[in-house]
PDB file of N, CA and C in Angstrom:
ATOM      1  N   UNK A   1     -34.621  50.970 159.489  1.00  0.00           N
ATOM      2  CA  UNK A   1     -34.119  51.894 158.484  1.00  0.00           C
ATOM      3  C   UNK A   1     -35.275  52.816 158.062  1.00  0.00           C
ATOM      4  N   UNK A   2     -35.312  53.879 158.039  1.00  0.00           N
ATOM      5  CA  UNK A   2     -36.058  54.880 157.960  1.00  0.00           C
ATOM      6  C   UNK A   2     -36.033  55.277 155.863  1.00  0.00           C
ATOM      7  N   UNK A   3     -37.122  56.259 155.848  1.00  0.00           N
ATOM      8  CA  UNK A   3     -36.978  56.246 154.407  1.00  0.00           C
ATOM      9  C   UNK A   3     -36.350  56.895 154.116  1.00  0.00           C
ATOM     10  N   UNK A   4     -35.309  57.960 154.590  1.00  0.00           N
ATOM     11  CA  UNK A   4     -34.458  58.530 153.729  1.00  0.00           C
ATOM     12  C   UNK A   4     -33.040  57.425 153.985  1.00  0.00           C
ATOM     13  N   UNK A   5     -32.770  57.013 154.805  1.00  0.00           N
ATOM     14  CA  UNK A   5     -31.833  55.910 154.749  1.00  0.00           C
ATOM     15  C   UNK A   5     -32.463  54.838 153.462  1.00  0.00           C
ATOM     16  N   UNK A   6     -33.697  54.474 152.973  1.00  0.00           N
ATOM     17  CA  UNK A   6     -34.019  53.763 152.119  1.00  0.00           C
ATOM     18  C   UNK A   6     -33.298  54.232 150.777  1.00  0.00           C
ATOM     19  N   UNK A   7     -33.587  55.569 150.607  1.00  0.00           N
ATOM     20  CA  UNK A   7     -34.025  56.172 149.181  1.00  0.00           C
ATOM     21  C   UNK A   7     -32.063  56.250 149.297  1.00  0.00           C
ATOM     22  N   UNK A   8     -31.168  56.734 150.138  1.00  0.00           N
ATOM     23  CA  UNK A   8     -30.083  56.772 150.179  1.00  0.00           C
ATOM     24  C   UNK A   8     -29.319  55.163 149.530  1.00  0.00           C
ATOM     25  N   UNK A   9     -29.710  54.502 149.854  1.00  0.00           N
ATOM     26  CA  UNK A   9     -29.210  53.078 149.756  1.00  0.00           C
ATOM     27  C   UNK A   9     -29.673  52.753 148.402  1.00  0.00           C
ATOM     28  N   UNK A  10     -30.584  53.299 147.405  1.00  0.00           N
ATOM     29  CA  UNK A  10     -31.342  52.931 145.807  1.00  0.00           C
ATOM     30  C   UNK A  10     -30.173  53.908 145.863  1.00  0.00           C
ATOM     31  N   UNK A  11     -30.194  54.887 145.850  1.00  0.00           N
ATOM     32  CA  UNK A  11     -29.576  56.226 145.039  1.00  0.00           C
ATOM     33  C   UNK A  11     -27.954  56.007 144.841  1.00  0.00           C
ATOM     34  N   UNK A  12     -27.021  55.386 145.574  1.00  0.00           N
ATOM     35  CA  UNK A  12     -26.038  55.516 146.062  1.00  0.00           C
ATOM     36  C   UNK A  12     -25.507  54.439 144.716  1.00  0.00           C
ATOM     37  N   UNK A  13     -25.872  53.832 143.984  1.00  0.00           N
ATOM     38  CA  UNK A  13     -25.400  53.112 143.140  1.00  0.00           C
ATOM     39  C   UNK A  13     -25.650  53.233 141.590  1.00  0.00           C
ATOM     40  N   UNK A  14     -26.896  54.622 141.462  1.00  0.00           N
ATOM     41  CA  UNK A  14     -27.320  55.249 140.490  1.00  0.00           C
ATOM     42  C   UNK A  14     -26.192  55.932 139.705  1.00  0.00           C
ATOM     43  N   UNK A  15     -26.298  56.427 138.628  1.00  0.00           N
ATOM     44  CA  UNK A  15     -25.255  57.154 137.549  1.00  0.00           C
ATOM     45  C   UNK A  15     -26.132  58.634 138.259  1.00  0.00           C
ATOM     46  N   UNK A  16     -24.620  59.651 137.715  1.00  0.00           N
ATOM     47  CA  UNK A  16     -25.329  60.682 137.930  1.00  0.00           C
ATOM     48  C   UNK A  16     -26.605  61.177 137.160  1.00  0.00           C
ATOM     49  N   UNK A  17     -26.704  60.786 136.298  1.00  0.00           N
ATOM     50  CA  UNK A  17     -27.749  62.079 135.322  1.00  0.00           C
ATOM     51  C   UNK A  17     -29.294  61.093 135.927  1.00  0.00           C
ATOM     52  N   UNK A  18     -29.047  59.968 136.729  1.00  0.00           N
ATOM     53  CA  UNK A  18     -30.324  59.282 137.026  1.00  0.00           C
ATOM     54  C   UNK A  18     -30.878  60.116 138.377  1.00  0.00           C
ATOM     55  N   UNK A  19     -29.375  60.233 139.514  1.00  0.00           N
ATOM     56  CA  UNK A  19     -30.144  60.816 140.215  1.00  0.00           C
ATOM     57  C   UNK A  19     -29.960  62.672 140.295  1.00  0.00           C
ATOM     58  N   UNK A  20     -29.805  62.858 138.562  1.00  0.00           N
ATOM     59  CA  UNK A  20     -30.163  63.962 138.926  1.00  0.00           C
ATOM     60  C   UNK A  20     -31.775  64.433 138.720  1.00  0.00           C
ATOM     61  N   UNK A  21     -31.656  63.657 137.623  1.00  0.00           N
ATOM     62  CA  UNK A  21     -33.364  63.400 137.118  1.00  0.00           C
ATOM     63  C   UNK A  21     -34.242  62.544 138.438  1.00  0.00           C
ATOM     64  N   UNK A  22     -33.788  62.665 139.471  1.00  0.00           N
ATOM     65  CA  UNK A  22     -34.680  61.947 140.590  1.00  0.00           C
ATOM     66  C   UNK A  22     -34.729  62.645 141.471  1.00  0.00           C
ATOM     67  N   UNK A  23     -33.495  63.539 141.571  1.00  0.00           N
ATOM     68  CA  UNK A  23     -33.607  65.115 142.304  1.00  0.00           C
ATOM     69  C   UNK A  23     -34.379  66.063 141.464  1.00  0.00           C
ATOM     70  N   UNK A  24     -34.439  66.174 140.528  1.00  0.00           N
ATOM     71  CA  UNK A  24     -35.636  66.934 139.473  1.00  0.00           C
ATOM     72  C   UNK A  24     -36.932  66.690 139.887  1.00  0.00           C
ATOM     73  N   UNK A  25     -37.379  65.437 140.100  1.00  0.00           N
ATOM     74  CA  UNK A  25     -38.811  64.599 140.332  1.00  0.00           C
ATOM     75  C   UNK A  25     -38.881  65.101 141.665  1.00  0.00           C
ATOM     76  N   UNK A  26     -38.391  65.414 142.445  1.00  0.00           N
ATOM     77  CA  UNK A  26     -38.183  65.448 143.914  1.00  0.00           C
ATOM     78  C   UNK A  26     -38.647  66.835 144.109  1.00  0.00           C
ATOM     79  N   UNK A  27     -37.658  67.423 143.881  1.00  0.00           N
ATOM     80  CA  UNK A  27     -38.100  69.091 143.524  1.00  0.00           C
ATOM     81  C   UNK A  27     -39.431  69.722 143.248  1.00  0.00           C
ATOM     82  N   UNK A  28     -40.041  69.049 142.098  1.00  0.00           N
ATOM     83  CA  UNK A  28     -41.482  68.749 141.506  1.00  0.00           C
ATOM     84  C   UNK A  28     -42.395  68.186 142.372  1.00  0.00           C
ATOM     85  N   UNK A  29     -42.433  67.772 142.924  1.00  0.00           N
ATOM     86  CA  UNK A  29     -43.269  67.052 144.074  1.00  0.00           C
ATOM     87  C   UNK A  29     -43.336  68.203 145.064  1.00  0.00           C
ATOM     88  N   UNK A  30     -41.976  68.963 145.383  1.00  0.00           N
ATOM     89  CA  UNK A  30     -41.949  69.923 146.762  1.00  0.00           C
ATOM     90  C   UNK A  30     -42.882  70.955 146.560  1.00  0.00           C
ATOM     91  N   UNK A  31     -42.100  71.274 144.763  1.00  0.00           N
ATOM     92  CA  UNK A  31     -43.073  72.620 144.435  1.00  0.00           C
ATOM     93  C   UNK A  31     -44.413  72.300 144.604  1.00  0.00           C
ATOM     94  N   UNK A  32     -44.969  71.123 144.017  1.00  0.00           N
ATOM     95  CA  UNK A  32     -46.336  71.154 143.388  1.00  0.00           C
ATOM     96  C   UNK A  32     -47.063  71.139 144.570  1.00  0.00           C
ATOM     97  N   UNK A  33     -46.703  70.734 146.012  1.00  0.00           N
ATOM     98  CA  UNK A  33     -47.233  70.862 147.021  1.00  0.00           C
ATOM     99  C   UNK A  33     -47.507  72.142 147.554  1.00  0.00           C
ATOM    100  N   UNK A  34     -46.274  72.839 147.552  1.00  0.00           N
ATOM    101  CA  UNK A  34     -46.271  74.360 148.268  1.00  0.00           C
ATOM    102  C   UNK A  34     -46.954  74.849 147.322  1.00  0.00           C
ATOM    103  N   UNK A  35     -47.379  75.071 146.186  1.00  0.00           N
ATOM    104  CA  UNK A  35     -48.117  75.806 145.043  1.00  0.00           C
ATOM    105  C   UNK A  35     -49.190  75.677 145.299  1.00  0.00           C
ATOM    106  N   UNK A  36     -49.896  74.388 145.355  1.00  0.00           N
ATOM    107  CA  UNK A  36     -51.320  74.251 145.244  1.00  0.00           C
ATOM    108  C   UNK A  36     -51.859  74.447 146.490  1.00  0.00           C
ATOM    109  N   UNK A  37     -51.323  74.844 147.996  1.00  0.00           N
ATOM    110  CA  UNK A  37     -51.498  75.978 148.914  1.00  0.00           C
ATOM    111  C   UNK A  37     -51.559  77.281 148.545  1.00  0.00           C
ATOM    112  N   UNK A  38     -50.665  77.608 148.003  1.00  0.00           N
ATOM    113  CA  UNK A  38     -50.979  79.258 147.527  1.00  0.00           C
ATOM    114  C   UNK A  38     -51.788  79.450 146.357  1.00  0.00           C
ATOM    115  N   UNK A  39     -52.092  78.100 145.654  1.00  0.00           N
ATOM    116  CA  UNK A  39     -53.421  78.438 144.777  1.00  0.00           C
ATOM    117  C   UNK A  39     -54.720  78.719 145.373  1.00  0.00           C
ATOM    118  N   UNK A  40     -54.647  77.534 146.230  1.00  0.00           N
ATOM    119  CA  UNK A  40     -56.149  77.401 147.362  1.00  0.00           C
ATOM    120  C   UNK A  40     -56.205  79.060 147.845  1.00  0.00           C
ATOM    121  N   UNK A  41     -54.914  79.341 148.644  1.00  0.00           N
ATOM    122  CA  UNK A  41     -55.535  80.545 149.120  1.00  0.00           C
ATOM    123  C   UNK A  41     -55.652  81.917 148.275  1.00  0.00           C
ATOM    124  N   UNK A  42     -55.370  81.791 147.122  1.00  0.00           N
ATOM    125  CA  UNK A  42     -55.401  82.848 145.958  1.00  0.00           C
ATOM    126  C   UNK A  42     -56.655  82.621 145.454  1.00  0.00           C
ATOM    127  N   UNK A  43     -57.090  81.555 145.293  1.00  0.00           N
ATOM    128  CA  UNK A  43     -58.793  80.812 144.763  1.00  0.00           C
ATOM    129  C   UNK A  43     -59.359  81.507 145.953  1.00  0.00           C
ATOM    130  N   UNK A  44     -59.239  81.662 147.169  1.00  0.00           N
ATOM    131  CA  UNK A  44     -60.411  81.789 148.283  1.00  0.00           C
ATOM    132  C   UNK A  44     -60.217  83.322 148.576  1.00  0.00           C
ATOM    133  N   UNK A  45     -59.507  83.872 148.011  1.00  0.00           N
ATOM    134  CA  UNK A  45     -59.410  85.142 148.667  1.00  0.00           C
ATOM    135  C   UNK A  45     -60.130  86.132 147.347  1.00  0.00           C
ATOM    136  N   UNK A  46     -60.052  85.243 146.102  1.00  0.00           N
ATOM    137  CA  UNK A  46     -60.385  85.986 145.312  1.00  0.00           C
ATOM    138  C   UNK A  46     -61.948  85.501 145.375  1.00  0.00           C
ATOM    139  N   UNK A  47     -62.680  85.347 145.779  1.00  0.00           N
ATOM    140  CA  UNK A  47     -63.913  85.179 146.300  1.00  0.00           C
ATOM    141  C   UNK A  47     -64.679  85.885 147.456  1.00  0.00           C
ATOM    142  N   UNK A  48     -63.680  85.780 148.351  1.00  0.00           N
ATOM    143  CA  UNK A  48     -63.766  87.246 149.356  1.00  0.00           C
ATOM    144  C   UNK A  48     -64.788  88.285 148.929  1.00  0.00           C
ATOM    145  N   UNK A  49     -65.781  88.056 149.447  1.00  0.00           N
ATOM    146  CA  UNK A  49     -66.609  89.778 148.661  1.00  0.00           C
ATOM    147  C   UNK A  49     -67.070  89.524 147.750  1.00  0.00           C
ATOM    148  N   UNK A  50     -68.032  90.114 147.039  1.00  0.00           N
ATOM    149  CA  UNK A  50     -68.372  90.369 145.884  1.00  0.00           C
ATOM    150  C   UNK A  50     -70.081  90.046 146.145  1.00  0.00           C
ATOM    151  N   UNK A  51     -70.626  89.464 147.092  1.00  0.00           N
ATOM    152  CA  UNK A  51     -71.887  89.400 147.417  1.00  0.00           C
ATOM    153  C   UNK A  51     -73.307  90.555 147.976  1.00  0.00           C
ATOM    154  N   UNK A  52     -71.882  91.541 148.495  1.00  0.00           N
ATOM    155  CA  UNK A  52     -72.623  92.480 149.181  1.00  0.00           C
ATOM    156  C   UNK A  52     -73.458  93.570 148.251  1.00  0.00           C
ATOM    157  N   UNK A  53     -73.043  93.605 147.232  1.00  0.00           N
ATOM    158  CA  UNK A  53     -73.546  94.371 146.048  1.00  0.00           C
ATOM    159  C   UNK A  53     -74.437  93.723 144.925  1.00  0.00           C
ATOM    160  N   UNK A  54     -74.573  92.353 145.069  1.00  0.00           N
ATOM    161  CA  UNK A  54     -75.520  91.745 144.302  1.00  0.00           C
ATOM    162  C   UNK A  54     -76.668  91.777 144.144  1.00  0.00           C
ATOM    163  N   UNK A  55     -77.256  91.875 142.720  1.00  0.00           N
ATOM    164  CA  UNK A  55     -78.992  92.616 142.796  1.00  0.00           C
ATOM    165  C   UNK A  55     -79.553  90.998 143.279  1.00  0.00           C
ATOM    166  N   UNK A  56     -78.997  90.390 143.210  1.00  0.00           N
ATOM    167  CA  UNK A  56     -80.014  89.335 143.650  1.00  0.00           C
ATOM    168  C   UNK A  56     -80.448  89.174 145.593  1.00  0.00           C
ATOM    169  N   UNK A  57     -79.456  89.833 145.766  1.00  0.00           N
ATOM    170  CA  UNK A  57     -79.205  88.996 147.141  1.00  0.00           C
ATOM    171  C   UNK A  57     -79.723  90.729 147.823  1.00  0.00           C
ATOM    172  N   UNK A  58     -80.362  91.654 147.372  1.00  0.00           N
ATOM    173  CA  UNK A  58     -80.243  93.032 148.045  1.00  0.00           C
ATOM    174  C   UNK A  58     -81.874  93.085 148.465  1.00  0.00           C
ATOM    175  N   UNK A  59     -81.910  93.096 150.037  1.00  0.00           N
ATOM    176  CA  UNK A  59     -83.202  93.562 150.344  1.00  0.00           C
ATOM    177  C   UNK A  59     -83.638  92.748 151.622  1.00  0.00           C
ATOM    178  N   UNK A  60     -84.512  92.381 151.574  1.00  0.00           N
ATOM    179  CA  UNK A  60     -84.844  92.089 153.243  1.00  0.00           C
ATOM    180  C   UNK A  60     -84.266  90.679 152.844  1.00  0.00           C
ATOM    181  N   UNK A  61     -83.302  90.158 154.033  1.00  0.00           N
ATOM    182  CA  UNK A  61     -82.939  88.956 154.247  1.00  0.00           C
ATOM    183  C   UNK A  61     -84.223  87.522 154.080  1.00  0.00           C
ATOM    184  N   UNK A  62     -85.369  88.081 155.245  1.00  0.00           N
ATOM    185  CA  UNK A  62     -86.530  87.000 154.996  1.00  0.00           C
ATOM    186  C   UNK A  62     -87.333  86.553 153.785  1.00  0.00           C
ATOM    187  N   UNK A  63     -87.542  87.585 153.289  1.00  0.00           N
ATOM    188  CA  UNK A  63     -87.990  87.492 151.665  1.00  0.00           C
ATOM    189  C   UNK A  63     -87.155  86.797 151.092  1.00  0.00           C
ATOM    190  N   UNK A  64     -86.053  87.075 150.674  1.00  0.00           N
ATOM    191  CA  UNK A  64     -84.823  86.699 149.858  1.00  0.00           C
ATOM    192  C   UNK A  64     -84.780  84.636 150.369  1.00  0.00           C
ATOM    193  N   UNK A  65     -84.951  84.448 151.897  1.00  0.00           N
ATOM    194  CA  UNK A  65     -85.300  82.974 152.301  1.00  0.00           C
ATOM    195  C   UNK A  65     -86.229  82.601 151.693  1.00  0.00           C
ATOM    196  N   UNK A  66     -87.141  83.275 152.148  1.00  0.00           N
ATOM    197  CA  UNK A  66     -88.894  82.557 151.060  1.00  0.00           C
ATOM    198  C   UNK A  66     -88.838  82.357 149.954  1.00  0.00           C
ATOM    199  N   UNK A  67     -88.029  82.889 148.782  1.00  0.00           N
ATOM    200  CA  UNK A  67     -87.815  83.303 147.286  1.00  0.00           C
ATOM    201  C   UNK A  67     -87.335  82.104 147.475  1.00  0.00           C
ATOM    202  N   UNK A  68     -86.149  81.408 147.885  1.00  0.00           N
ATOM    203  CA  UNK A  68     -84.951  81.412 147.596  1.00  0.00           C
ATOM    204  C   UNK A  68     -86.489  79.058 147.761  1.00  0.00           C
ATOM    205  N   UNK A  69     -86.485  79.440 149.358  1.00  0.00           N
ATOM    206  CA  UNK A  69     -87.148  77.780 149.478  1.00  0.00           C
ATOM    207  C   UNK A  69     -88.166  77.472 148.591  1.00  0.00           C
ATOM    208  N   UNK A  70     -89.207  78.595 148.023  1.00  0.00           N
ATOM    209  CA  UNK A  70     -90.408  78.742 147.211  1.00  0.00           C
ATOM    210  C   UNK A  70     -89.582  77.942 145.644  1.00  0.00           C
ATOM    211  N   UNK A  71     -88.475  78.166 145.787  1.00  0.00           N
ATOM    212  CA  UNK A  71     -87.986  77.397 144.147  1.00  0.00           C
ATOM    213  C   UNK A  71     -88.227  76.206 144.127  1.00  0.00           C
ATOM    214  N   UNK A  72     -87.410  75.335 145.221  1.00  0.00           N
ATOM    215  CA  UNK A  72     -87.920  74.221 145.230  1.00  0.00           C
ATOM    216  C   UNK A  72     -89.189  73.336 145.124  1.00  0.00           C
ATOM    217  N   UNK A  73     -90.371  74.232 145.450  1.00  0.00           N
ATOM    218  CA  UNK A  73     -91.298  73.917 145.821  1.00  0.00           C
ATOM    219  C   UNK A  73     -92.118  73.516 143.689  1.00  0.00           C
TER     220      UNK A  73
END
């Protein structure tokens, strides 16, 4: 028996307003999945860029290395 044959066999003896509130929960789970994909890629895109114009980061690449390992030191 597979799990939607499972969840069919709990459900099938439920009142309605239980499994409607379990189709609600269900729903919620679908969204919150597909959402927090289009958050990720709304988070990463809005990051996209914004480096190329930075006073920190502008000027000879090698220097900017030396600066950058010299902190640690």
């Amino acid at each position: 028996m597979n799990s939607t044959e499972k969840l069919y066999e709990i459900i099938k003896d439920m009142t309605e307003p239980t499994v409607t509130e379990l189709l609600d929960f269900a729903e919620f789970l679908k969204g919150k999945k597909q959402s927090k994909k289009v958050m990720n890629d709304e988070m990463l895109s809005a990051l996209k860029g914004g480096v190329e114009n930075s006073h920190a980061l502008a000027g000879d690449p090698m220097k900017i290395q030396e600066m950058l390992r010299n902190e640690w030191n």
